[in-house]
Protein backbone atom coordinates (compact mmCIF):
# COMPACT_ATOMS: atom_id res chain seq x y z
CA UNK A 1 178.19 116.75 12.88
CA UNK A 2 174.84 118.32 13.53
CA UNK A 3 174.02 120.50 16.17
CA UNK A 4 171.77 117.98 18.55
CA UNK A 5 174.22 115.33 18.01
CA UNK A 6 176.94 118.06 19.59
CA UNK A 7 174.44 118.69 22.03
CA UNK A 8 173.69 115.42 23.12
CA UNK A 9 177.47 114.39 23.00
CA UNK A 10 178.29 117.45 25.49
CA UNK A 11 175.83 116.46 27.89
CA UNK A 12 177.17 113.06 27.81
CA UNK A 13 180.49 114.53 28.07
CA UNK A 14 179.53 116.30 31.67
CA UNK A 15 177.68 113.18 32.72
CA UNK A 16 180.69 110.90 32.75
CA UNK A 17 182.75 114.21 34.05
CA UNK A 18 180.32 114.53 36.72
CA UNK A 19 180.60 110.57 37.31
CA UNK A 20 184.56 110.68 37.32
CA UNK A 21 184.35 113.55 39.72
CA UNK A 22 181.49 111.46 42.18
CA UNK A 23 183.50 108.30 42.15
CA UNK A 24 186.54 110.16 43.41
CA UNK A 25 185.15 112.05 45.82
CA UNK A 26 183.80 109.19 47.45
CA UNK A 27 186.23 106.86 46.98
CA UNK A 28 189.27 108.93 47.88
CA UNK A 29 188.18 111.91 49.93
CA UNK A 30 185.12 110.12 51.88
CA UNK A 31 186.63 106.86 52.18
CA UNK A 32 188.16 106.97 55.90
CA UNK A 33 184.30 108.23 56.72
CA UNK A 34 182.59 105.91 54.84
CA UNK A 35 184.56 103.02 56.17
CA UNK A 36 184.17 104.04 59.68
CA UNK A 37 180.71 104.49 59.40
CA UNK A 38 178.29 102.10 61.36
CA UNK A 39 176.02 101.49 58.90
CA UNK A 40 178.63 100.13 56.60
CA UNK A 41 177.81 96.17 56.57
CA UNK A 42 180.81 95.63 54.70
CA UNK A 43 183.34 97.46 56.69
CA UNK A 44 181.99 95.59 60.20
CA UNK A 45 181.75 92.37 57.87
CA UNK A 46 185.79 93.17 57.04
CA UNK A 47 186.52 94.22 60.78
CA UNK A 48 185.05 90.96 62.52
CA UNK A 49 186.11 88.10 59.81
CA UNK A 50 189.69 89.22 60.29
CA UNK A 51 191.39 86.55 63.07
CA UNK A 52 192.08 88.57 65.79
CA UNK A 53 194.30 87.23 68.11
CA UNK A 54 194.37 86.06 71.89
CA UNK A 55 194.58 87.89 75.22
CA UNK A 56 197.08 85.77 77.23
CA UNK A 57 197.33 85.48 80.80
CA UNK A 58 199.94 83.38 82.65
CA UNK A 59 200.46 81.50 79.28
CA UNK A 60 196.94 80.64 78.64
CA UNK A 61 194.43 82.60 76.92
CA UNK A 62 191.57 84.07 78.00
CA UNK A 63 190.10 85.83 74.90
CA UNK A 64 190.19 83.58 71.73
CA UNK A 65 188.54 83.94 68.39
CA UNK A 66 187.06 80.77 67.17
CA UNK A 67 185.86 80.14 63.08
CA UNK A 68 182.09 80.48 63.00
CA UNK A 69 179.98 79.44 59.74
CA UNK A 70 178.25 82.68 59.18
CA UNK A 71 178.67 86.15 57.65
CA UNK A 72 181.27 87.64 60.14
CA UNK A 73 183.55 84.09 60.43
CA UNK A 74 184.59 84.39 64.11
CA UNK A 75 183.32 85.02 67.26
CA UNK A 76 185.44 85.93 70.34
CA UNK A 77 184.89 83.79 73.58
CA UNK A 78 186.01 84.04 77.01
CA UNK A 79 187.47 81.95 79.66
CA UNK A 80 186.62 82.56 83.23
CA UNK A 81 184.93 85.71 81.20
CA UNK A 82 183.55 87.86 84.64
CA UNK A 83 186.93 87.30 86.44
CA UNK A 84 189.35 88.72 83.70
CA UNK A 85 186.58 91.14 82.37
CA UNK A 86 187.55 94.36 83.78
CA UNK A 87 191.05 93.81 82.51
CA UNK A 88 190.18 91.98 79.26
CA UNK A 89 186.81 93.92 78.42
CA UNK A 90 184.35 93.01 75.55
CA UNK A 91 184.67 92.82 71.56
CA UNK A 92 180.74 93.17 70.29
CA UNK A 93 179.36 93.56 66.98
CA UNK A 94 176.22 95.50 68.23
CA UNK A 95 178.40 97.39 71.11
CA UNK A 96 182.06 97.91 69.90
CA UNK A 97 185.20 97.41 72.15
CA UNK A 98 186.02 98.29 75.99
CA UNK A 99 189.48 97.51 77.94
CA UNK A 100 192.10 95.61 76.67
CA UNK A 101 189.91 94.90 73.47
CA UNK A 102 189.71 98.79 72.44
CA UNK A 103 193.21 99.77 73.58
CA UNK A 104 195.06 97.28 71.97
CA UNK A 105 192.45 96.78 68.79
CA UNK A 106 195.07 97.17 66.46
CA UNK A 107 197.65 94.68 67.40
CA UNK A 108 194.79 92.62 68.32
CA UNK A 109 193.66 92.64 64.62
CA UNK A 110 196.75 93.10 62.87
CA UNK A 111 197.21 96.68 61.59
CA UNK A 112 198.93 97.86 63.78
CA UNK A 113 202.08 99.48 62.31
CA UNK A 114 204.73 97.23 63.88
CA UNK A 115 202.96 94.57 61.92
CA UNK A 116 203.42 95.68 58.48
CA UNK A 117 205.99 93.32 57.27
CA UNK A 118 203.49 90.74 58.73
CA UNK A 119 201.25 91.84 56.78
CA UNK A 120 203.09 91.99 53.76
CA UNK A 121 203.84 88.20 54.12
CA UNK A 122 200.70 87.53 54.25
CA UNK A 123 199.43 88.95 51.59
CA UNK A 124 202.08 87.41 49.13
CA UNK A 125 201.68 84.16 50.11
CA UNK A 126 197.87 84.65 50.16
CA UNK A 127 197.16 84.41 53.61
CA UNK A 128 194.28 86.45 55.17
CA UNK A 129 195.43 89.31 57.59
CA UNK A 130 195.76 87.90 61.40
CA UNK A 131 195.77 89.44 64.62
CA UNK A 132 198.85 88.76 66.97
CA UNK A 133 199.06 87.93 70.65
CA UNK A 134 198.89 90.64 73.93
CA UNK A 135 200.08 88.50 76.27
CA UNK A 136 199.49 90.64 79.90
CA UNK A 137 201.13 91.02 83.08
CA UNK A 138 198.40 89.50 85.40
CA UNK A 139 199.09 86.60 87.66
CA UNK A 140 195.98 84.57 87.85
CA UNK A 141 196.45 83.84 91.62
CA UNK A 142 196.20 87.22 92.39
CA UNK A 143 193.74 87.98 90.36
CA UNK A 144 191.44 85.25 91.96
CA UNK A 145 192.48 85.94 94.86
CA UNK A 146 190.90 89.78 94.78
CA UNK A 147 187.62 88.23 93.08
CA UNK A 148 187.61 85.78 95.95
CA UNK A 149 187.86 88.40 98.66
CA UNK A 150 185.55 90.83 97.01
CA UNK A 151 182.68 88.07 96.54
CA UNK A 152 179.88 89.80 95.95
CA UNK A 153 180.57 93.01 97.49
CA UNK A 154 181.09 96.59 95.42
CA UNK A 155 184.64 97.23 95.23
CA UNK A 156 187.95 97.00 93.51
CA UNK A 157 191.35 95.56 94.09
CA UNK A 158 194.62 96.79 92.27
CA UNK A 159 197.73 95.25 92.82
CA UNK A 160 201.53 95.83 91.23
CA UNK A 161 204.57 94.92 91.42
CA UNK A 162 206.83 98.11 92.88
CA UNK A 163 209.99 97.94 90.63
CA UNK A 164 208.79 97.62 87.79
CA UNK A 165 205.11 98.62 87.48
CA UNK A 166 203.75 95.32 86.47
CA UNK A 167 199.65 95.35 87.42
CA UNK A 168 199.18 91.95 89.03
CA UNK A 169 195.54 92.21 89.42
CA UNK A 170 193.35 94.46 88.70
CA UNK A 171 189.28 93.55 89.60
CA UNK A 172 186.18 95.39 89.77
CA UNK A 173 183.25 94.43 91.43
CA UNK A 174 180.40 93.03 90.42
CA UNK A 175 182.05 91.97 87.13
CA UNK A 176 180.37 90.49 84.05
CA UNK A 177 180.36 87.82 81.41
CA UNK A 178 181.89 89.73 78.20
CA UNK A 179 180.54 86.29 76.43
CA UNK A 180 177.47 88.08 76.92
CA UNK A 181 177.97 90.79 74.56
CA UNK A 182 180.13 88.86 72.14
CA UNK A 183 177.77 86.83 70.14
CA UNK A 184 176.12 87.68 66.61
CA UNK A 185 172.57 87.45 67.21
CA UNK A 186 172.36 91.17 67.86
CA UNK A 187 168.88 90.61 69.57
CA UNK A 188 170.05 88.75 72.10
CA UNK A 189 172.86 90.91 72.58
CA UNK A 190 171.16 93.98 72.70
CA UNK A 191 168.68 92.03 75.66
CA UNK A 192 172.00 91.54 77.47
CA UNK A 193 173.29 94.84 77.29
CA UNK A 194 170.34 96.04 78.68
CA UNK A 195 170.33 94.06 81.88
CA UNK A 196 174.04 94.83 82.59
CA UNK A 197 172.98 98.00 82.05
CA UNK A 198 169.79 98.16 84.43
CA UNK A 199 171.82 95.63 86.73
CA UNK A 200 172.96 96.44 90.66
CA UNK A 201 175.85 97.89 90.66
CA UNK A 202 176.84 98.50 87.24
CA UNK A 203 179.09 96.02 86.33
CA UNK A 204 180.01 97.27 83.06
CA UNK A 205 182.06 100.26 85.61
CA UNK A 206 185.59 99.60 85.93
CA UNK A 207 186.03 100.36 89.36
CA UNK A 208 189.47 99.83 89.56
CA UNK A 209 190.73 102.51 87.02
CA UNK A 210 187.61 104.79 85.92
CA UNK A 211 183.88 105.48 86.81
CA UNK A 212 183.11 106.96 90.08
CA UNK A 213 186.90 108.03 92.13
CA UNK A 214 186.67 107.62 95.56
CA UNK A 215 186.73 109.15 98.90
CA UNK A 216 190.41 108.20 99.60
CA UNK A 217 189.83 108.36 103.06
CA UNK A 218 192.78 108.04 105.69
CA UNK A 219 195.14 105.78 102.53
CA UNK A 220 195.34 110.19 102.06
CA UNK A 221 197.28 110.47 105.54
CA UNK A 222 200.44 108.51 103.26
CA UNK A 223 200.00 111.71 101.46
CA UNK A 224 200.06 113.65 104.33
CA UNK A 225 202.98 112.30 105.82
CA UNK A 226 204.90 112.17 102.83
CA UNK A 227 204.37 115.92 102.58
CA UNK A 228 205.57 116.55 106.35
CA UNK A 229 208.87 114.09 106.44
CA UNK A 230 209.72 116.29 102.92
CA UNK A 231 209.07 119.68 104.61
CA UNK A 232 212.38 118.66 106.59
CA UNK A 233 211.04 120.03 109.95
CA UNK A 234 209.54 116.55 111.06
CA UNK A 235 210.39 113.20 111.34
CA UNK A 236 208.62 110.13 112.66
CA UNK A 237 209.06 111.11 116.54
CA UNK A 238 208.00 114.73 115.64
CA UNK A 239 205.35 115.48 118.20
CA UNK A 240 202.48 117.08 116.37
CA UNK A 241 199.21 118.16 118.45
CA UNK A 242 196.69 115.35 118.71
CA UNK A 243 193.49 116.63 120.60
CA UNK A 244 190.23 114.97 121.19
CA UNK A 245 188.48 117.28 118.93
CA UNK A 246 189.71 120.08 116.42
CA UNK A 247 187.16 122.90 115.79
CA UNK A 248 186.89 123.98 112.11
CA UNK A 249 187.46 127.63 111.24
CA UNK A 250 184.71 130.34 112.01
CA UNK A 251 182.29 127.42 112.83
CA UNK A 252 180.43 125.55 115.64
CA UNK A 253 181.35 122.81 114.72
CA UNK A 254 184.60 120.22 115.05
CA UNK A 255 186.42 117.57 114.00
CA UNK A 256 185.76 114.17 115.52
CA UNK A 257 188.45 111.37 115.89
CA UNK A 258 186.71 107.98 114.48
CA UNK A 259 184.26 106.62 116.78
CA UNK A 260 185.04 109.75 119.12
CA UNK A 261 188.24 108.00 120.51
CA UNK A 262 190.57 109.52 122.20
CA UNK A 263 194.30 109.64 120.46
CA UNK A 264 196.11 111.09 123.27
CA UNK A 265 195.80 111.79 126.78
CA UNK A 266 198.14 114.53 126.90
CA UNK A 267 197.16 115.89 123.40
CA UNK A 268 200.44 115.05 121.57
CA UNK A 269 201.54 112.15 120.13
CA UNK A 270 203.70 110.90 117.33
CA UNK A 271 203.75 111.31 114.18
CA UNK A 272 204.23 107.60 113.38
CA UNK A 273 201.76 107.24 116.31
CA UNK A 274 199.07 109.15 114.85
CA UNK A 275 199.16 106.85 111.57
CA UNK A 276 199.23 103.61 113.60
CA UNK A 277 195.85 104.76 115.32
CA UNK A 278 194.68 106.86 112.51
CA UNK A 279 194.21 109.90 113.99
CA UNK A 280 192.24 112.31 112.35
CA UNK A 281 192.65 115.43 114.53
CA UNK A 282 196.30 114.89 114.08
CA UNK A 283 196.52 114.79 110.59
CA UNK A 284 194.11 117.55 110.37
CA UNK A 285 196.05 119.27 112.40
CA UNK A 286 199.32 118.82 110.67
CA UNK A 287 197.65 119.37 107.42
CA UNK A 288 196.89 123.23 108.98
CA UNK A 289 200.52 123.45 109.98
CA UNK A 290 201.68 122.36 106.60
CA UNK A 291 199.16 124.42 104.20
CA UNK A 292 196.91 123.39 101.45
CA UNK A 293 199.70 124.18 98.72
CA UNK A 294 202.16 121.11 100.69
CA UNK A 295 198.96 119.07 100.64
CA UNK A 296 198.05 119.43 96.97
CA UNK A 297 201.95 119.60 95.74
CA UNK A 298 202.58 116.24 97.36
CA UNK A 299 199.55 114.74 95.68
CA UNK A 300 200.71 115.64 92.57
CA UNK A 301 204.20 114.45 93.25
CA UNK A 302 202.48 111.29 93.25
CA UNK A 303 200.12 111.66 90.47
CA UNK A 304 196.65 113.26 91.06
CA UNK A 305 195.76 115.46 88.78
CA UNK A 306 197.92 113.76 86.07
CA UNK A 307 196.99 111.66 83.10
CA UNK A 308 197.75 108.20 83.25
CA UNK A 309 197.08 104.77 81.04
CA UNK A 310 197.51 101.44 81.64
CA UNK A 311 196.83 101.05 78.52
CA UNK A 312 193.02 102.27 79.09
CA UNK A 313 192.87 105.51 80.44
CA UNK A 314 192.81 106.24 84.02
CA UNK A 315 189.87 108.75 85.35
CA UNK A 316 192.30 111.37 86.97
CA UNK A 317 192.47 111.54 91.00
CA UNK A 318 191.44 114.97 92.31
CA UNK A 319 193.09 117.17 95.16
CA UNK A 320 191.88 120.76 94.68
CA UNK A 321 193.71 123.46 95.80
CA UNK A 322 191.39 125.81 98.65
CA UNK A 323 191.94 129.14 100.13
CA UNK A 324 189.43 127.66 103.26
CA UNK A 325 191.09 126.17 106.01
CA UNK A 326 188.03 123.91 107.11
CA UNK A 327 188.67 122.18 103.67
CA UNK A 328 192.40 122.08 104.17
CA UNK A 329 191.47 119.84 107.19
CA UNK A 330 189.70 117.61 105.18
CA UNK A 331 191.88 117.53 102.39
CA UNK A 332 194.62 116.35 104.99
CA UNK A 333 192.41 113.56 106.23
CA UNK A 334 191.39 112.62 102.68
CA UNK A 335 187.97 114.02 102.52
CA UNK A 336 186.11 116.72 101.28
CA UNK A 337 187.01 117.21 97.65
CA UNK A 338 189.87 114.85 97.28
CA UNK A 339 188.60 111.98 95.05
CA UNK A 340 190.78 108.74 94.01
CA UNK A 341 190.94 105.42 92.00
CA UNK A 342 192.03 102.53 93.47
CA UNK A 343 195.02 102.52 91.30
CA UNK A 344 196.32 105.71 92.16
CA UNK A 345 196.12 104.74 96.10
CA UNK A 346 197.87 101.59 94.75
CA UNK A 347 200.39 103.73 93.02
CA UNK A 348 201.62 104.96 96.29
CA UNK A 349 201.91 102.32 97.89
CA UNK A 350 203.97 100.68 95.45
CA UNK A 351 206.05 103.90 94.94
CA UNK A 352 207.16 103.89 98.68
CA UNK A 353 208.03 100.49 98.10
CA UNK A 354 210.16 101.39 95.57
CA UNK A 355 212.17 103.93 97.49
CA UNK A 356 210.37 106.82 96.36
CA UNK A 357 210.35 106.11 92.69
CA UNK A 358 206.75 105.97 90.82
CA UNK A 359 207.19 103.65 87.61
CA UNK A 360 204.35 103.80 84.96
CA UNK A 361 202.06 100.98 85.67
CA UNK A 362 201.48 98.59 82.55
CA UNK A 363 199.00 95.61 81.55
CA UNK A 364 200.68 94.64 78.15
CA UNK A 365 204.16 92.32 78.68
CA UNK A 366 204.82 90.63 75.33
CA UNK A 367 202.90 91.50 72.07
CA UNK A 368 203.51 88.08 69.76
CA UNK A 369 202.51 87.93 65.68
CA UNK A 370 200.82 84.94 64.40
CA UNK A 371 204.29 82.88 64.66
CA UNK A 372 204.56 83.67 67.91
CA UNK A 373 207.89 85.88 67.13
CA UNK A 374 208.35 88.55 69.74
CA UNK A 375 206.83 92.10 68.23
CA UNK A 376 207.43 94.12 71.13
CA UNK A 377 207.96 93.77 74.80
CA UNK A 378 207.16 95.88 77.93
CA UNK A 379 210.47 97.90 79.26
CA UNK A 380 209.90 99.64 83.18
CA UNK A 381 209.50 103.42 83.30
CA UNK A 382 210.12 105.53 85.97
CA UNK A 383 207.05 108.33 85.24
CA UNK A 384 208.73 111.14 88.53
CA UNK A 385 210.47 110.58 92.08
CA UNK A 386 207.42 111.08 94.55
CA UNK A 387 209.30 111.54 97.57
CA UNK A 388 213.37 110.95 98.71
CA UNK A 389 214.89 107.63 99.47
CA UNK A 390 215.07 108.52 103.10
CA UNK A 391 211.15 109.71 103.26
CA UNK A 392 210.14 106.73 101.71
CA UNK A 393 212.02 104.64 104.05
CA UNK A 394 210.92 106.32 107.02
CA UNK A 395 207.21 105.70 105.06
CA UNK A 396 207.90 102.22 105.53
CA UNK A 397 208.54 102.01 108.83
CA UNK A 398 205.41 103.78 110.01
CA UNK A 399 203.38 101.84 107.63
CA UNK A 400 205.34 98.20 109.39
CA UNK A 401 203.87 99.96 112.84
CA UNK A 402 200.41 100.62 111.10
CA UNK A 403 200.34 96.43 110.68
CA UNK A 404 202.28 95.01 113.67
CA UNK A 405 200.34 97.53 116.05
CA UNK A 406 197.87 99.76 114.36
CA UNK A 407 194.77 99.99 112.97
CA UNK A 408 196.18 97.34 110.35
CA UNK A 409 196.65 94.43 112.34
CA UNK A 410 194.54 92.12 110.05
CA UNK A 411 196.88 91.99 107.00
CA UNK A 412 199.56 90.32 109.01
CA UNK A 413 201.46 87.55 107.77
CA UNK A 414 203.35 84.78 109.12
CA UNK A 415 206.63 85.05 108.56
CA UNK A 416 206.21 88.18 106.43
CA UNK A 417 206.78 91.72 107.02
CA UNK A 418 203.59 93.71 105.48
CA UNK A 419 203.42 97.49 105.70
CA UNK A 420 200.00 99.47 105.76
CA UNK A 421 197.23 101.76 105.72
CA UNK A 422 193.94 101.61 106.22
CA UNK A 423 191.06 103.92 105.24
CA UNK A 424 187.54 104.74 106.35
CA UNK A 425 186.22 106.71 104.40
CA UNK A 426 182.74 108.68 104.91
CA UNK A 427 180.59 109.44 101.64
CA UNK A 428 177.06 110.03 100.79
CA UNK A 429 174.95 111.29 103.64
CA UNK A 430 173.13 108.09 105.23
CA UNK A 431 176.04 105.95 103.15
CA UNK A 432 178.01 103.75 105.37
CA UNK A 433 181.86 104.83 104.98
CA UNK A 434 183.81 102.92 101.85
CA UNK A 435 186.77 101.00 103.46
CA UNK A 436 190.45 100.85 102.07
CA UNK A 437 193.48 99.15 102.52
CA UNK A 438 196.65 99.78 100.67
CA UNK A 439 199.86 98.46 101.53
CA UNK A 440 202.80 96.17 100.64
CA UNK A 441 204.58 93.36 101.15
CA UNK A 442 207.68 92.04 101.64
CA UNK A 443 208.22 95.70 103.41
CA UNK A 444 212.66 94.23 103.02
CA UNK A 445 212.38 93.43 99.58
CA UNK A 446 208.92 94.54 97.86
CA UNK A 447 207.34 91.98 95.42
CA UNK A 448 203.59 93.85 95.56
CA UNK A 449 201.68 96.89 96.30
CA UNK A 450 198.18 96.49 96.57
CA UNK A 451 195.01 99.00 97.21
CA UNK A 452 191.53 97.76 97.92
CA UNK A 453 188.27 99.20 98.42
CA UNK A 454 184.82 97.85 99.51
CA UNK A 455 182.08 100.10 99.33
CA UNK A 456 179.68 101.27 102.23
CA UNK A 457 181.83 98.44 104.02
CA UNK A 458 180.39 95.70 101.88
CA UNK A 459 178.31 93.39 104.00
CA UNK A 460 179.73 94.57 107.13
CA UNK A 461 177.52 98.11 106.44
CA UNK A 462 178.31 100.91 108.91
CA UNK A 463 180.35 98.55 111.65
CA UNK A 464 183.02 98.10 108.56
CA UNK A 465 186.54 99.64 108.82
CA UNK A 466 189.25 99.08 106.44
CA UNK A 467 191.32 97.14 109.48
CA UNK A 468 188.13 94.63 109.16
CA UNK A 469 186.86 94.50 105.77
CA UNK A 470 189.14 95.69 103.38
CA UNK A 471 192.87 94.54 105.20
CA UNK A 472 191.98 90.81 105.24
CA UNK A 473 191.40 90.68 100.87
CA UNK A 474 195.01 92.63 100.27
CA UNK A 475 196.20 89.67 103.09
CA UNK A 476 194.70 87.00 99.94
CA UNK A 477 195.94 89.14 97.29
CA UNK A 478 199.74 89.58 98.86
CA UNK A 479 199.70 86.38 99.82
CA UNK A 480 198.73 84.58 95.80
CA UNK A 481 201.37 86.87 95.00
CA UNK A 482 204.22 85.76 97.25
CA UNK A 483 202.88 82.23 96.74
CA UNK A 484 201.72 82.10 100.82
């Protein structure tokens, strides 16, 4: 052989080296990237023509995918779309996944690893990969019931069921069509996006679990009183100090009772008193007595400051801990610094109920394959034990006077025994205060624990409480519930 004819064969030699060495780079070592990448056609082509399967509520689906004659084969739709969207969410081509959609996405579409020998069926008998069933803990009468109250005011509504930490409703306000964002002609998607995005009040925000946590407001004094009944030296008929103003430390100025009402003519009143009426030099008060470290150690006890998901995550409730006694005040009256979600405010509510016992809330019941065989199904967990049997049950009490003769008067029922607390809570400067209710019902025998909130008061603006505004929706919402 001559010497170019080595040459050339040498160079063709590295060339399919080189090639070898290319092909399994990419193909091996770059393929999780590659296929991940959103410019890959194929892999969203792949990821959308797989049949993904239905998001079930009270046995009848509310996110299907139905066969489509074009290049991604099905498109997901939604049933009474803006009323299950904060719990359901959106599947997009142009946008991706939110909710329900994105937490569950692999069940949802199959490849999930409890699904493998579903999988392998399919593929020897031929059969494209299919997406099972997340059937979800909602009931639809609640859940109407909260959209119903809200209407069109800025809010949320969370309710659960106290044994077993079931979410029975969970709505944000202003909501959204997800149908909006599930279609293929991107344009048009991409238009829609943009005016949910540019909308009043941002109804792509899940209210209910994440976005913007809350002023809790006095739903806090639960906290509050949880954290005195466990310090051992008070009980319901403790009298705690209850003037008509409190000053704050090393300042002019002082602590107002709402609407500058008076508590107590003689300055000391009940405990179980001061949470009928809601009184905030009381609490803040009692919250000096106690210290910031009771204050923020009880919160926790009940899950601020802790992760949590539902399956979507949870933005975390805040109590910071604070050497300054003017913010200690606050803290005890739940402003200031202390931020929460409606579901954590729900959460303790519905872990009184319980006896004292927080479960771990959940969405998904039942997970089905394409046969409708049972995959895997929801078991109660206990997550910590908040407070004792005996502080919870003195809880319940208070919160029974908070209804029959408090400041909670509006979520009465007929023939049922509700326990509350209501919450006004102030904000932004020039804001009208948000307005809570959280409570539960039947006090005997719990079935649900629900927590609204209506911002600035909804359409009741600065003359909104959460007796008036928010009390009267959790009312609805217990009632759909007990089937009132």
């Amino acid at each position: 052989m001559n010497v170019p004819i080595r040459r050339l064969a040498t160079v063709v030699l590295v060339m399919m080296l080189a090639l070898m060495a290319a092909t399994t780079y990419y193909q091996y070592f770059r393929a999780g990237e590659l296929n991940t990448d959103g410019r890959n056609v194929r892999t969203i082509y792949r990821e959308y023509g797989v049949f993904r399967g239905p998001i079930v509520v009270g046995g009848t689906s509310v996110a299907v995918s139905d066969p489509v004659d074009d290049p991604f084969k099905y498109l997901r739709s939604y049933s009474k779309g803006s009323l299950y969207a904060p719990v359901t969410g959106f599947y997009s081509v142009t946008f991706g996944r939110t909710q329900i959609e994105d937490s569950e996405d692999d069940v949802l579409n199959g490849s999930a690893d409890e699904l493998w020998m579903q999988r392998v069926k399919q593929s020897l008998t031929g059969q494209q990969q299919q997406g099972s069933s997340v059937e979800l803990t909602i009931d639809p009468k609640a859940q109407a019931a909260a959209a119903k109250g809200l209407g069109d005011q800025r809010g949320a509504v969370v309710a659960i069921e106290p044994s077993t930490g079931k979410i029975l409703a969970l709505y944000s306000s202003p909501s959204f069509d997800p149908n909006l964002l599930a279609a293929h002609d991107t344009k048009k998607v991409n238009e829609n996006y943009q005016k949910l995005l540019n909308a009043s009040g941002s109804p792509l925000t899940n209210r209910a679990i994440a976005g913007d946590t809350y002023p809790p407001g006095s739903t806090f004094k639960l906290v509050t009183s949880a954290a005195a009944l466990e310090n051992g030296d008070y009980s319901p008929d403790t009298q705690i100090d209850a003037p008509n103003e409190l000053p704050y430390p090393n300042s002019s100025k002082a602590l107002q009772n709402y609407g500058g009402e008076v508590c107590s003519p003689t300055g000391k009143m009940s405990l179980e008193a001061a949470l009928e009426m809601s009184c905030n030099t009381a609490f803040a008060q009692l919250g000096l007595d106690l210290g910031d470290d009771a204050l923020v150690s009880q919160a926790k006890k009940f899950g601020f400051d802790t992760d949590l998901s539902v399956p979507m995550t949870v933005t975390q409730s805040h109590v910071p801990p604070t050497d300054d006694k003017a913010q200690t005040m606050r803290t005890a009256i739940g402003q200031g610094d202390v931020t929460a979600t409606p579901m954590q405010i729900a959460m303790i509510s519905a872990t009184i109920a319980n006896g004292g016992r927080e479960m771990q809330p959940y969405l998904v019941q039942t997970v089905r394959d394409p046969d409708l065989k049972v995959v895997s199904e929801a078991e109660p967990q206990e997550l910590r034990e908040s407070v004792s049997t005996s502080t919870a049950r003195q809880l319940t009490d208070m919160m029974i006077g908070v209804v029959q003769s408090g400041t909670g008067t509006p979520a009465q029922i007929p023939g049922v025994e509700v326990a509350g607390k209501t919450g006004t809570a102030e904000n932004a400067a020039g804001q009208a205060p948000h307005a809570w209710f959280t409570g539960f019902a039947p006090a005997d025998d719990p079935k649900v624990a629900v927590a609204v909130i209506v911002e600035h008061g909804g359409s009741a603006t600065s003359e909104a409480t959460g007796g008036t505004v928010a009390a009267p929706i959790a009312k609805a919402v217990i009632q759909a519930v007990l089937g009132g």
